[in-house]
Protein backbone atom coordinates (compact mmCIF):
# COMPACT_ATOMS: atom_id res chain seq x y z
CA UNK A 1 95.32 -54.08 88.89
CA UNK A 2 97.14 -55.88 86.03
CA UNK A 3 93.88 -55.07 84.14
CA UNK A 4 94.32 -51.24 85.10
CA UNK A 5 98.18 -51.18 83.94
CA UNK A 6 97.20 -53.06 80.44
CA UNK A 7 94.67 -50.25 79.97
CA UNK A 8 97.16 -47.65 80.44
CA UNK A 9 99.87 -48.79 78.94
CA UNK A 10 97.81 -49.44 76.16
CA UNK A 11 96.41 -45.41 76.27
CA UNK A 12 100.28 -44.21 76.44
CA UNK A 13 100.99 -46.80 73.17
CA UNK A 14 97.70 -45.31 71.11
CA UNK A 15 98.96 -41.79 72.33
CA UNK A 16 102.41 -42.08 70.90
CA UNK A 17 101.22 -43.58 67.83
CA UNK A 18 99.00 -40.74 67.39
CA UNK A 19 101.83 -38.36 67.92
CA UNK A 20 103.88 -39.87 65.98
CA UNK A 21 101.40 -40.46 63.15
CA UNK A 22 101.26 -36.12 63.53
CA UNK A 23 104.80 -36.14 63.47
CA UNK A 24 105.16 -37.81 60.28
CA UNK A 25 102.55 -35.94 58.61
CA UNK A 26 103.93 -32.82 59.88
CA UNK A 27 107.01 -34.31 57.95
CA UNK A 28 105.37 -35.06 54.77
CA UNK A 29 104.18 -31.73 54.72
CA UNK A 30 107.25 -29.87 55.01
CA UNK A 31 109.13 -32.54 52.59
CA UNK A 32 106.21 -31.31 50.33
CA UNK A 33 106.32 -27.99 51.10
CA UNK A 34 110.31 -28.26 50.12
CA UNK A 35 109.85 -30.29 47.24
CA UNK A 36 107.30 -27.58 46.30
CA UNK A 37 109.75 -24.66 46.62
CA UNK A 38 112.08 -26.66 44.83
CA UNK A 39 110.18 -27.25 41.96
CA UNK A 40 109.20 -23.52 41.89
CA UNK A 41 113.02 -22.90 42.29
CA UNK A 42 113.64 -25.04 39.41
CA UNK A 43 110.98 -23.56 36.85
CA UNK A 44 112.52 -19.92 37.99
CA UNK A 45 116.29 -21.55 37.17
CA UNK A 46 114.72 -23.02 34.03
CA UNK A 47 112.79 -19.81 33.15
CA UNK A 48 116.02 -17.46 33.74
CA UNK A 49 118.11 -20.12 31.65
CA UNK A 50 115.34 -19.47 28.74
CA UNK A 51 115.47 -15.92 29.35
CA UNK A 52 118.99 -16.02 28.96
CA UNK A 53 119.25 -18.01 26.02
CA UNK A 54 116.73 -15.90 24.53
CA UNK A 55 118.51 -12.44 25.13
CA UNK A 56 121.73 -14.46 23.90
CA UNK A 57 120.27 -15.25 20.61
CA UNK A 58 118.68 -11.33 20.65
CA UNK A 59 121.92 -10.30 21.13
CA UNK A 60 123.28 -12.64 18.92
CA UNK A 61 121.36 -11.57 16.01
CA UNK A 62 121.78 -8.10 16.66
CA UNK A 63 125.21 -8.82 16.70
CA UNK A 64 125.03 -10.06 13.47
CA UNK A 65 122.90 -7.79 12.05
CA UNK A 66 125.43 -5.00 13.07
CA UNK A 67 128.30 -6.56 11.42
CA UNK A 68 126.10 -6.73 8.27
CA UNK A 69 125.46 -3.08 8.51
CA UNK A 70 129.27 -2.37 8.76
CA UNK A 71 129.96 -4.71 6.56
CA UNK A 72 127.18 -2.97 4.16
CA UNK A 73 128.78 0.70 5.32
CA UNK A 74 132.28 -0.43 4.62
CA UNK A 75 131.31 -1.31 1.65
CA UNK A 76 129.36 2.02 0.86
CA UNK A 77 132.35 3.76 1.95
CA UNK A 78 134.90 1.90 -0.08
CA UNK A 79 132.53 2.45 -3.16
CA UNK A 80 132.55 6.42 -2.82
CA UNK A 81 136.21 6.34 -2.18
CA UNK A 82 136.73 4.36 -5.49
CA UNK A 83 134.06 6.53 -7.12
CA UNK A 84 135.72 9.63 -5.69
CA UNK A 85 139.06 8.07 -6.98
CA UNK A 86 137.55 7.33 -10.09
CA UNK A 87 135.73 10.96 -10.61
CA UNK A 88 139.41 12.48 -9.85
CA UNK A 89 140.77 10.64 -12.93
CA UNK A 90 138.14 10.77 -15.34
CA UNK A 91 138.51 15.04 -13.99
CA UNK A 92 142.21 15.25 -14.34
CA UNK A 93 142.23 13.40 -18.10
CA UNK A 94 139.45 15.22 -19.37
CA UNK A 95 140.79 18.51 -17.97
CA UNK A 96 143.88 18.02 -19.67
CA UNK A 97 142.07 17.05 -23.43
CA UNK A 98 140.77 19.82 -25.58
CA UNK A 99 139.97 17.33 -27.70
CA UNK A 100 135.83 16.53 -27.17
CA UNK A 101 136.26 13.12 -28.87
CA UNK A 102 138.46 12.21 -26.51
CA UNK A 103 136.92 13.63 -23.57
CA UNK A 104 133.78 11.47 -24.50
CA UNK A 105 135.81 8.32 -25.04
CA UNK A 106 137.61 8.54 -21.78
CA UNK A 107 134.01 9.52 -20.17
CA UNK A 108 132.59 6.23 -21.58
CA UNK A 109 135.91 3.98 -21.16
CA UNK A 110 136.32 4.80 -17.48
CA UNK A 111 132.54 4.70 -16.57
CA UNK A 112 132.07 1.11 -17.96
CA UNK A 113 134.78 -0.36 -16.88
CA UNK A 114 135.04 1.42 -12.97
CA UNK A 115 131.27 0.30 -12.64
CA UNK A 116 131.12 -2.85 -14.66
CA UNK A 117 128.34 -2.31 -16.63
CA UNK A 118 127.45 -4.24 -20.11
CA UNK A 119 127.87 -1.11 -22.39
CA UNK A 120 127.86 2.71 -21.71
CA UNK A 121 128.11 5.18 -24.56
CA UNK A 122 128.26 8.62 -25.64
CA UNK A 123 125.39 11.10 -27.14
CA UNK A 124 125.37 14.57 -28.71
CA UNK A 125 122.20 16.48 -29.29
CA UNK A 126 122.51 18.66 -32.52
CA UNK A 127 121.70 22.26 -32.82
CA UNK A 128 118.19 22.12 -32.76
CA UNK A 129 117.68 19.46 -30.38
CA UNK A 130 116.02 16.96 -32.64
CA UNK A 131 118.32 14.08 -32.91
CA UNK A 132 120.87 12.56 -30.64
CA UNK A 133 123.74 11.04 -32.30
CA UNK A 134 125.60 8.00 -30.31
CA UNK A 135 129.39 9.33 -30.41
CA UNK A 136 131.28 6.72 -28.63
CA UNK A 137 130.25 3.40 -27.39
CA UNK A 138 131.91 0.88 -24.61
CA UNK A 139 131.23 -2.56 -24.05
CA UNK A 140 133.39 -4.93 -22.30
CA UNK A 141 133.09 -7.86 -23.90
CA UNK A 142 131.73 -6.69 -27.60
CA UNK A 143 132.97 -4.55 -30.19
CA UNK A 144 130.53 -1.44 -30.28
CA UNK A 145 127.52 -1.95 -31.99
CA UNK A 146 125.77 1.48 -31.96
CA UNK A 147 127.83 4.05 -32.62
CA UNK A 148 127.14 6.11 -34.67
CA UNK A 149 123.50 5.70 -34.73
CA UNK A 150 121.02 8.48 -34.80
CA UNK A 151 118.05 8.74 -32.61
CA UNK A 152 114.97 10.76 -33.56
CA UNK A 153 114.17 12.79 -30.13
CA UNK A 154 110.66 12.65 -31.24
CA UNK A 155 110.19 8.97 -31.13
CA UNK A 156 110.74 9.06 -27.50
CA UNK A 157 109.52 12.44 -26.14
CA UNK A 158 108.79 11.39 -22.15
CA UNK A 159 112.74 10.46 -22.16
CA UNK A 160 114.79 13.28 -24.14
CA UNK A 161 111.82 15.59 -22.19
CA UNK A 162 113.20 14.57 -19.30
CA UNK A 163 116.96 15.07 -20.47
CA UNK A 164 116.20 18.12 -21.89
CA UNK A 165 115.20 19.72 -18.36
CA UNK A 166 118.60 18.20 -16.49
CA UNK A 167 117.08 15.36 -15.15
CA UNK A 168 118.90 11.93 -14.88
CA UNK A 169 116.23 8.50 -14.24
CA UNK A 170 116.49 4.74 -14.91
CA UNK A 171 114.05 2.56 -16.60
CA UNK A 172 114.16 -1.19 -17.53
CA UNK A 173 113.10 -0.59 -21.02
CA UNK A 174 111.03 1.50 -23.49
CA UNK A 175 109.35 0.14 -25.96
CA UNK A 176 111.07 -2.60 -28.80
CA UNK A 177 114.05 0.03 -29.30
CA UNK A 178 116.97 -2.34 -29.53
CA UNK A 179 119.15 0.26 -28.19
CA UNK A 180 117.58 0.26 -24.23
CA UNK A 181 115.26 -2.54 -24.37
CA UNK A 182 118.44 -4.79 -23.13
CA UNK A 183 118.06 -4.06 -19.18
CA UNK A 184 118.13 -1.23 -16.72
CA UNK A 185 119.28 1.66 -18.88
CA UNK A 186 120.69 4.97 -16.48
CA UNK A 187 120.63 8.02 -18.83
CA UNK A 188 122.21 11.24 -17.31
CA UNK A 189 121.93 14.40 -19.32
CA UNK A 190 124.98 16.66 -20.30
CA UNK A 191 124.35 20.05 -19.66
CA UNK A 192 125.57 23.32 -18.17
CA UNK A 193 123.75 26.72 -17.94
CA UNK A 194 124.36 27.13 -21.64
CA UNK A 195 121.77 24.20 -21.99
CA UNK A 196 121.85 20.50 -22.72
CA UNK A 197 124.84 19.83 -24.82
CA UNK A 198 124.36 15.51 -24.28
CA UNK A 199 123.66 12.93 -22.59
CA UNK A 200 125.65 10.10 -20.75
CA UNK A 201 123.58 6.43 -20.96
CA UNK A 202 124.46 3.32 -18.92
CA UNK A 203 123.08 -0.13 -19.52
CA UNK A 204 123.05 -3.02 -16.57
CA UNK A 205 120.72 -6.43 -16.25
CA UNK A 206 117.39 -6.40 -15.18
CA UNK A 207 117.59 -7.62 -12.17
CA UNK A 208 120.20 -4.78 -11.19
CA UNK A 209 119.32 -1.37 -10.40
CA UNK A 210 122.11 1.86 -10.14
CA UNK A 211 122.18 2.96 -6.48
CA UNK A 212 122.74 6.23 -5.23
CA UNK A 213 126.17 6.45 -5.31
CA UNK A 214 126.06 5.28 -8.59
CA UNK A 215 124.21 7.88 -10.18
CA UNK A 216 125.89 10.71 -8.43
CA UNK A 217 129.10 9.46 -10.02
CA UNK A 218 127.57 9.43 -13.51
CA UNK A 219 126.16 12.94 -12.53
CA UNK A 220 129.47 14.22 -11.54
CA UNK A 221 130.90 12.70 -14.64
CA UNK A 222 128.56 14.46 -16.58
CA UNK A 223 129.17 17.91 -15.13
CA UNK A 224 133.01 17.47 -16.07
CA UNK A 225 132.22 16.36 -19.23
CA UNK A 226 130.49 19.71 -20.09
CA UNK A 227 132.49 21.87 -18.42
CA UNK A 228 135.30 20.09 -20.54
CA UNK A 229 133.42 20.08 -23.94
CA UNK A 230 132.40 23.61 -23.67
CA UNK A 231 135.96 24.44 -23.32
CA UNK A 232 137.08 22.65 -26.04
CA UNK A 233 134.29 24.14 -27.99
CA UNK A 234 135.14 27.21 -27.36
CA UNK A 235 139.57 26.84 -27.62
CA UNK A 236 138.10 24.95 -31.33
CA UNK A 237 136.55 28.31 -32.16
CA UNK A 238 139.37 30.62 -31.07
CA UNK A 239 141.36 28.82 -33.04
CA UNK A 240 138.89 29.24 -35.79
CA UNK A 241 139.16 32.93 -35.13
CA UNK A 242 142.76 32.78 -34.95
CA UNK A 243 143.03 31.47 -38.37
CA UNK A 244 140.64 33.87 -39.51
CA UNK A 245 142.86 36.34 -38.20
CA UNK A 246 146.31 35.04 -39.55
CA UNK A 247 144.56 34.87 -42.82
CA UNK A 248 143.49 38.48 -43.10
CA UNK A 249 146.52 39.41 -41.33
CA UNK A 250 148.58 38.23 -44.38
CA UNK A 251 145.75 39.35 -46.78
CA UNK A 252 146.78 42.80 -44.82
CA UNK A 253 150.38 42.11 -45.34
CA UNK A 254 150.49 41.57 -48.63
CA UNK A 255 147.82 44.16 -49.44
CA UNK A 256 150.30 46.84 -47.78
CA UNK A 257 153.13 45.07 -49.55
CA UNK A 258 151.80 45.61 -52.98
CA UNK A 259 150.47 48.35 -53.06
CA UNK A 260 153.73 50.07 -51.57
CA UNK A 261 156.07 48.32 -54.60
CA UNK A 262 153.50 50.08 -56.82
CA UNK A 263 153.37 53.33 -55.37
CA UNK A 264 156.72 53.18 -55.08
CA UNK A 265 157.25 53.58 -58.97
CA UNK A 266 155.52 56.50 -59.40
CA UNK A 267 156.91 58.22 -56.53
CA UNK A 268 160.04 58.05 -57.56
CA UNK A 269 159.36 59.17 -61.06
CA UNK A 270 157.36 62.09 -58.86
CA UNK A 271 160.84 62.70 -57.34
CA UNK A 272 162.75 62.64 -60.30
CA UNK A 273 160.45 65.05 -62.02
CA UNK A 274 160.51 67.82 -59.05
CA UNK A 275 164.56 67.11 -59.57
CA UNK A 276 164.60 67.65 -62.99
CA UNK A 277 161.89 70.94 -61.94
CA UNK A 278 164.49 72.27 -59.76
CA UNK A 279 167.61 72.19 -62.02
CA UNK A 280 165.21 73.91 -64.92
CA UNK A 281 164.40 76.78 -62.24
CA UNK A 282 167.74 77.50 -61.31
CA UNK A 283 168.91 77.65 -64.93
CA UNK A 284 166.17 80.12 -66.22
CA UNK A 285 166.92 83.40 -64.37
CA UNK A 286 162.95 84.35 -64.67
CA UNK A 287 161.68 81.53 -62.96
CA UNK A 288 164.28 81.72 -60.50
CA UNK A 289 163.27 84.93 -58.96
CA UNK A 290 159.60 83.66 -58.04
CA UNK A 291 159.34 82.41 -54.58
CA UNK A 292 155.88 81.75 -54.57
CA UNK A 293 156.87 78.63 -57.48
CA UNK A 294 160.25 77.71 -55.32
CA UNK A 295 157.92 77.52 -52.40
CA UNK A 296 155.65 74.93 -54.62
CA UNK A 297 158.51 72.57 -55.20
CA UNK A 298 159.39 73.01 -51.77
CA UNK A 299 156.28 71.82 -50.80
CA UNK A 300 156.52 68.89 -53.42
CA UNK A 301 160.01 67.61 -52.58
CA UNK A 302 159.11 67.40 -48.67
CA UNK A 303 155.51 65.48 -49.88
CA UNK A 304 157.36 63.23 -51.97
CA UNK A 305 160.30 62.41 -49.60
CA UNK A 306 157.39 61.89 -47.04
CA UNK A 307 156.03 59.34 -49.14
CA UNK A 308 158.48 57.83 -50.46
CA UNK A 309 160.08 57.16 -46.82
CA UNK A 310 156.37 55.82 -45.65
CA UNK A 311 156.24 53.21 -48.66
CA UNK A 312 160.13 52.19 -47.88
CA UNK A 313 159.35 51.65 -43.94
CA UNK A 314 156.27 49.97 -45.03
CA UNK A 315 158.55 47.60 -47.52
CA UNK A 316 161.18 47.65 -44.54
CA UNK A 317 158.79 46.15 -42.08
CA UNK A 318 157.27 43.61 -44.66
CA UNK A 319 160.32 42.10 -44.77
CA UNK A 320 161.28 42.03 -41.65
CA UNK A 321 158.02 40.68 -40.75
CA UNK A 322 158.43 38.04 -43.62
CA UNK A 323 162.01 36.79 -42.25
CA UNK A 324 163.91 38.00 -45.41
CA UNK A 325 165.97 40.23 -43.92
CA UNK A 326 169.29 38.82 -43.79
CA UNK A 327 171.91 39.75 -41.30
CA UNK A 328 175.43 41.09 -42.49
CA UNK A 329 177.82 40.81 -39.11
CA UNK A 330 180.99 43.11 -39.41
CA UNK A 331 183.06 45.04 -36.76
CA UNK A 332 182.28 47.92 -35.92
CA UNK A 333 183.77 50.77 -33.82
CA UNK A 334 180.93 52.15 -31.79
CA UNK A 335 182.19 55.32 -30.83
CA UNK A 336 183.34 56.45 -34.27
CA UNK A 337 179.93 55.08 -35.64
CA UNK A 338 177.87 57.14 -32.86
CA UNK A 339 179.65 60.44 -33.59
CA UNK A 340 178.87 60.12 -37.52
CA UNK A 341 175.06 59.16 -37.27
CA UNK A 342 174.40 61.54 -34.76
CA UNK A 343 175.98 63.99 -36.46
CA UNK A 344 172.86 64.84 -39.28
CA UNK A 345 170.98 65.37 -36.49
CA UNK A 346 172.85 68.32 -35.38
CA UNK A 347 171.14 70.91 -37.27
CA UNK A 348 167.63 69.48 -36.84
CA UNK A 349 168.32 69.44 -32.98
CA UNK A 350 169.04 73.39 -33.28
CA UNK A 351 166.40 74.07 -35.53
CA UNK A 352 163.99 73.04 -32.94
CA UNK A 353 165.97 74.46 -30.32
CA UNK A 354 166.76 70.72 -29.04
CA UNK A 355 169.88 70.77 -26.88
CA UNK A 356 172.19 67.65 -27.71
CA UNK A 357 174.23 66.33 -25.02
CA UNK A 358 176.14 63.34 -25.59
CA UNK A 359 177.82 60.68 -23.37
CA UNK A 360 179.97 58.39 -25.52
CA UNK A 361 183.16 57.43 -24.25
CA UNK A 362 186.30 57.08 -26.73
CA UNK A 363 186.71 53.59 -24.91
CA UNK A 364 183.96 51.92 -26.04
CA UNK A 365 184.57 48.42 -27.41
CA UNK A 366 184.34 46.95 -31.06
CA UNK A 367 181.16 45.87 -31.43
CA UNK A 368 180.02 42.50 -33.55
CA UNK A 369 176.49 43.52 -35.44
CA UNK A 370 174.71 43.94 -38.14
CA UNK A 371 175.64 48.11 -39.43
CA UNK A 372 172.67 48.83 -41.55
CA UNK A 373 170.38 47.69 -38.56
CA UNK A 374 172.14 49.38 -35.76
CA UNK A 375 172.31 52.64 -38.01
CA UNK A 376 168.20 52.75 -38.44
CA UNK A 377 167.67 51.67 -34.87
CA UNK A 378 169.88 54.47 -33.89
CA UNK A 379 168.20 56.83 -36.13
CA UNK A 380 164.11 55.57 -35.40
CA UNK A 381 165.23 56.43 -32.08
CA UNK A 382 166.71 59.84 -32.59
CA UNK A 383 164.06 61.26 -34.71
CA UNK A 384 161.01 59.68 -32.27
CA UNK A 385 162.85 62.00 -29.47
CA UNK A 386 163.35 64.72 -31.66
CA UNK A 387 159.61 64.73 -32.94
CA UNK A 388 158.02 64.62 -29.15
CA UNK A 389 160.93 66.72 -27.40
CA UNK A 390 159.58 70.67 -26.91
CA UNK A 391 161.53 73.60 -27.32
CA UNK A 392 163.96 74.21 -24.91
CA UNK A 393 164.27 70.69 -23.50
CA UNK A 394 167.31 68.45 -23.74
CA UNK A 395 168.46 65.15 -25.82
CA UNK A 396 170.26 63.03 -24.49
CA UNK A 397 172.62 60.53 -25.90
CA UNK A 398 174.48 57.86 -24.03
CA UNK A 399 176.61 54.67 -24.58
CA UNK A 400 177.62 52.44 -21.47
CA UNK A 401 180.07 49.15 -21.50
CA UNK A 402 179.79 46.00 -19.49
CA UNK A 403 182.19 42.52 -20.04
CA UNK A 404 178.77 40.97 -21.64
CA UNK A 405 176.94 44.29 -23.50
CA UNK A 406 176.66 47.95 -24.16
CA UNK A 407 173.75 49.77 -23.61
CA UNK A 408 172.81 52.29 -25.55
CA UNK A 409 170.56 54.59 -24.75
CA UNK A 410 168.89 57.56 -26.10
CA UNK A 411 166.86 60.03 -23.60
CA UNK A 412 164.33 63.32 -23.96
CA UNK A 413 163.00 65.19 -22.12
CA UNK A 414 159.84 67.61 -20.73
CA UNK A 415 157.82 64.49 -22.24
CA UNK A 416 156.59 61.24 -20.92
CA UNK A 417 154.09 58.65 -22.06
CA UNK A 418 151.27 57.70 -19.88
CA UNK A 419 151.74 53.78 -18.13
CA UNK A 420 148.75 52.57 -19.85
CA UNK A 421 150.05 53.40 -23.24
CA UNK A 422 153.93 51.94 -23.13
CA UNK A 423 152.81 48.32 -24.06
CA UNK A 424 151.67 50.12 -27.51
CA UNK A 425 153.86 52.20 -28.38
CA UNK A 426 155.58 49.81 -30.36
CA UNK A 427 152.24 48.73 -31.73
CA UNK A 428 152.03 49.20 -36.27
CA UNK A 429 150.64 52.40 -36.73
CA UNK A 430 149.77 53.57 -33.16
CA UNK A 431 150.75 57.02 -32.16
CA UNK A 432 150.42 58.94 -28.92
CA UNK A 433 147.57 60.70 -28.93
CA UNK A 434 148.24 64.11 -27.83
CA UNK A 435 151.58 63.63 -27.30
CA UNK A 436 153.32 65.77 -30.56
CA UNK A 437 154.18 68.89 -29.84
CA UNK A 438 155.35 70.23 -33.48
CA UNK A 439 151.64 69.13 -34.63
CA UNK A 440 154.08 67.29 -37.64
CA UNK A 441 152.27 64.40 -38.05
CA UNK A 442 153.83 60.62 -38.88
CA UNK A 443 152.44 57.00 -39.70
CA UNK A 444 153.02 54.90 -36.43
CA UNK A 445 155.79 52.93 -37.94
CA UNK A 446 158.94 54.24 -36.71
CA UNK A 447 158.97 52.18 -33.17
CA UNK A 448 157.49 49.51 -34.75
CA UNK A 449 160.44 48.99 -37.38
CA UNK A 450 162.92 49.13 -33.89
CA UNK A 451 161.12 46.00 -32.38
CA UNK A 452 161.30 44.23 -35.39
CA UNK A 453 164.86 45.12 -36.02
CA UNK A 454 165.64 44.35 -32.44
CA UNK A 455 164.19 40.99 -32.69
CA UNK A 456 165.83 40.40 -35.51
CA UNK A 457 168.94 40.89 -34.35
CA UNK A 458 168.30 39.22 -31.33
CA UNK A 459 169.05 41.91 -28.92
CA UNK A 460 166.35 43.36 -26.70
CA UNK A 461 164.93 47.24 -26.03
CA UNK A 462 163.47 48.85 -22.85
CA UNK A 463 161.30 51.89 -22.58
CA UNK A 464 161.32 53.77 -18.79
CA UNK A 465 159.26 56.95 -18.81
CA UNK A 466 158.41 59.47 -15.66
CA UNK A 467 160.13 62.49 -14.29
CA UNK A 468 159.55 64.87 -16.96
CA UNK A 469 161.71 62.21 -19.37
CA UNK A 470 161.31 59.38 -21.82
CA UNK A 471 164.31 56.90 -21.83
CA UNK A 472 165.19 53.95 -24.68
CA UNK A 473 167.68 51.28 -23.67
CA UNK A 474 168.45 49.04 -26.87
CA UNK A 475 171.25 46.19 -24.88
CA UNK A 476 173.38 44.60 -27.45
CA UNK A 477 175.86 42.23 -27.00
CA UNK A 478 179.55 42.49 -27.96
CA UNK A 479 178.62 39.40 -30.56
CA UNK A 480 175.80 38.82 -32.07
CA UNK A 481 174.85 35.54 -33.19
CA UNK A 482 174.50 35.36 -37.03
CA UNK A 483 171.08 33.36 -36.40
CA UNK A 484 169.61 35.89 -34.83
CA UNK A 485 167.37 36.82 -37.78
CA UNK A 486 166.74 33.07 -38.87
């Protein structure tokens, strides 16, 4: 019995033991299955942490590398706004020049200095195109040491080739030329669609190359610089032509002004001898009674006067022309004056069946002038409306007063002259053609001696045609200045 118990107590003991020996491997098991998940926890942490810190410095460097490409941008950007800054100046000062040396030097000056390159000059092709001469040179810290040189186009034909078609290209060097064998050398040609007139050339280190902003400034420089050298070019040879001009102008003017003192001579011995004809007609009774020979001398005496008045307007205007007509200021009462140069005209008026009609008030004020030039203003103007005035039609001649002036006028009518010929009517010479309706002829000068004698006296004249009438307004004021004809 005791035996019995021993043997199953000892059965239960070896049972537990065996459970429990399960039990703690069932233990160690799940401790190792945790531990296991742990650890693969741990790696994932550990790989996500990498990951992280990997995207981070991705990130991180693209971070960077995007504030390099603003930075790079902003920097682009501030460039072409100081290029475009720059190109507006060099514009505006070479717009303003018609000087080409100057344009050039300006071109050079503000190209070196806005893009700080060692030296940047200035050359000119000549006609032909076979040398290029260096104009203007810049170098910052040098005084220029090529300009003036000459370059034979022919010693480098694959570069002035190139220039010669409008293309601008940078090289490092070409060949031992001392000139571009100093770095990276930008030349940009000057040319419109006249041709190459130039070329612009830029000189940097080695090691530094133009960019693209860079050569579209030195292009755009370029393209000013020839629109700005063609128009000095061509102002240079207006002026030429202008000169030209002035100079046979006054060959012209004293052509006319010789050659009417020396017919001038010999008409008036021409006159005197058809005077000195008419008194020996009327004194011998035969001659007298021939018309036919009184109708000769007629004929003379009107020819001569003709002429003789032609050379004296021609001497008339030289001088005016020439400034050496002096003024002689005196009072004078206009309405007294009016009546007695109008008053010759009186029979020429009815001869040509002219109707006067005059508007003069008594009232009129003293005026301050110069006599002998209001009297052949007065009378240019009457005989210029009597000579284009037809039969039948009316003259017209008026005289109005205000604090300042008087206008004086002097109107025809059943005439007018065309718009596109009243800037020309005062014109030397110029007549209207068409426009004469006694088919009497004339030389042009008659208007032409009122502008001058208007500007002389410092007064002005106005010319209004339409309506079936032509009206002159000469506005003088109550005093005029003795300068006037300085």
């Amino acid at each position: 019995m005791g035996k019995s118990n021993r043997c199953a107590l000892q059965k239960v003991r070896n049972t537990n033991i065996v459970v429990l020996s399960k039990d703690i491997s069932k233990r160690k098991h799940v401790e190792a299955l945790r531990e296991s998940a742990e650890h693969k926890r741990t790696e994932e942490i550990l790989h996500q942490q990498a990951e992280q810190e990997r995207m981070v410095a991705t990130m991180q460097a693209r971070i960077i590398d995007l504030e390099r490409q603003v930075q790079e941008r902003t920097a682009q950007l501030q460039q072409a706004l100081d290029f475009e800054a720059m190109l507006k100046r060099i514009t505006d000062k070479v717009r303003d020049s018609l000087d080409e040396g100057q344009i050039l030097q300006t071109a050079v000056q503000e190209l070196a200095q806005g893009l700080r390159v060692k030296r940047c000059d200035t050359a000119l092709y000549n006609a032909d195109q076979t040398t290029a001469t260096i104009c203007y040179e810049y170098t910052p810290s040098s005084p220029p040491s090529f300009q003036g040189c000459v370059v034979q186009m022919a010693d480098f034909p694959s570069v002035f080739e190139q220039l010669r078609q409008g293309q601008c290209f940078q090289f490092c060097e070409i060949g031992s030329n001392p000139i571009w064998c100093q770095g990276t050398t930008l030349p940009c040609p000057i040319f419109d669609d006249q041709g190459v007139i130039g070329a612009l050339w830029l000189l940097k280190h080695k090691d530094d190359a133009f960019n693209e902003l860079e050569i579209r400034l030195v292009q755009q420089v370029a393209n000013q610089c020839a629109i700005a050298i063609r128009q000095a070019r061509l102002n240079r040879a207006v002026q030429v032509q202008v000169e030209e001009l002035v100079k046979l102008n006054q060959l012209k003017d004293d052509f006319l002004s010789t050659v009417s003192h020396e017919l001038r001579t010999p008409m008036v011995n021409i006159k005197m001898a058809i005077f000195m004809l008419t008194v020996a007609f009327s004194q011998d009774s035969s001659l007298a009674q021939q018309s036919r020979l009184h109708r000769y001398l007629q004929i003379l005496q009107d020819e001569s006067m003709r002429e003789i008045n032609l050379i004296n307007d021609l001497l008339d205007l030289q001088r005016l022309e020439t400034g050496k007509q002096t003024l002689m200021l005196e009072q004078i009462h206009l309405h007294s004056f009016l009546m007695q140069e109008i008053e010759p005209f009186q029979e020429q008026f009815r001869n040509r069946q002219q109707t006067l009609r005059l508007n003069i008030p008594s009232t009129l004020p003293h005026l301050h002038c110069d006599l002998s030039s209001l009297k052949r203003i007065l009378a240019e103007l009457l005989n210029n409306a009597c000579k284009y005035t037809p039969p039948g039609e009316q003259i017209t001649v008026a005289a109005v007063a205000t604090p300042e002036l008087i206008q004086l006028k002097v109107i025809n009518s059943g005439t007018e002259i065309p718009n596109c010929e009243l800037p020309r009517i005062f014109n030397k010479f110029y007549r209207i053609p068409s426009a004469d309706p006694w088919k009497q002829g004339g030389t042009g000068l008659g208007l032409a001696l009122v502008q001058k004698l208007i500007e002389n006296l410092g007064v002005s004249i106005k010319v209004e045609s339409g309506s079936n009438q032509t009206c002159f307004t000469v506005e003088l004021p109550l005093k005029v200045s003795s300068t006037s004809g300085a």
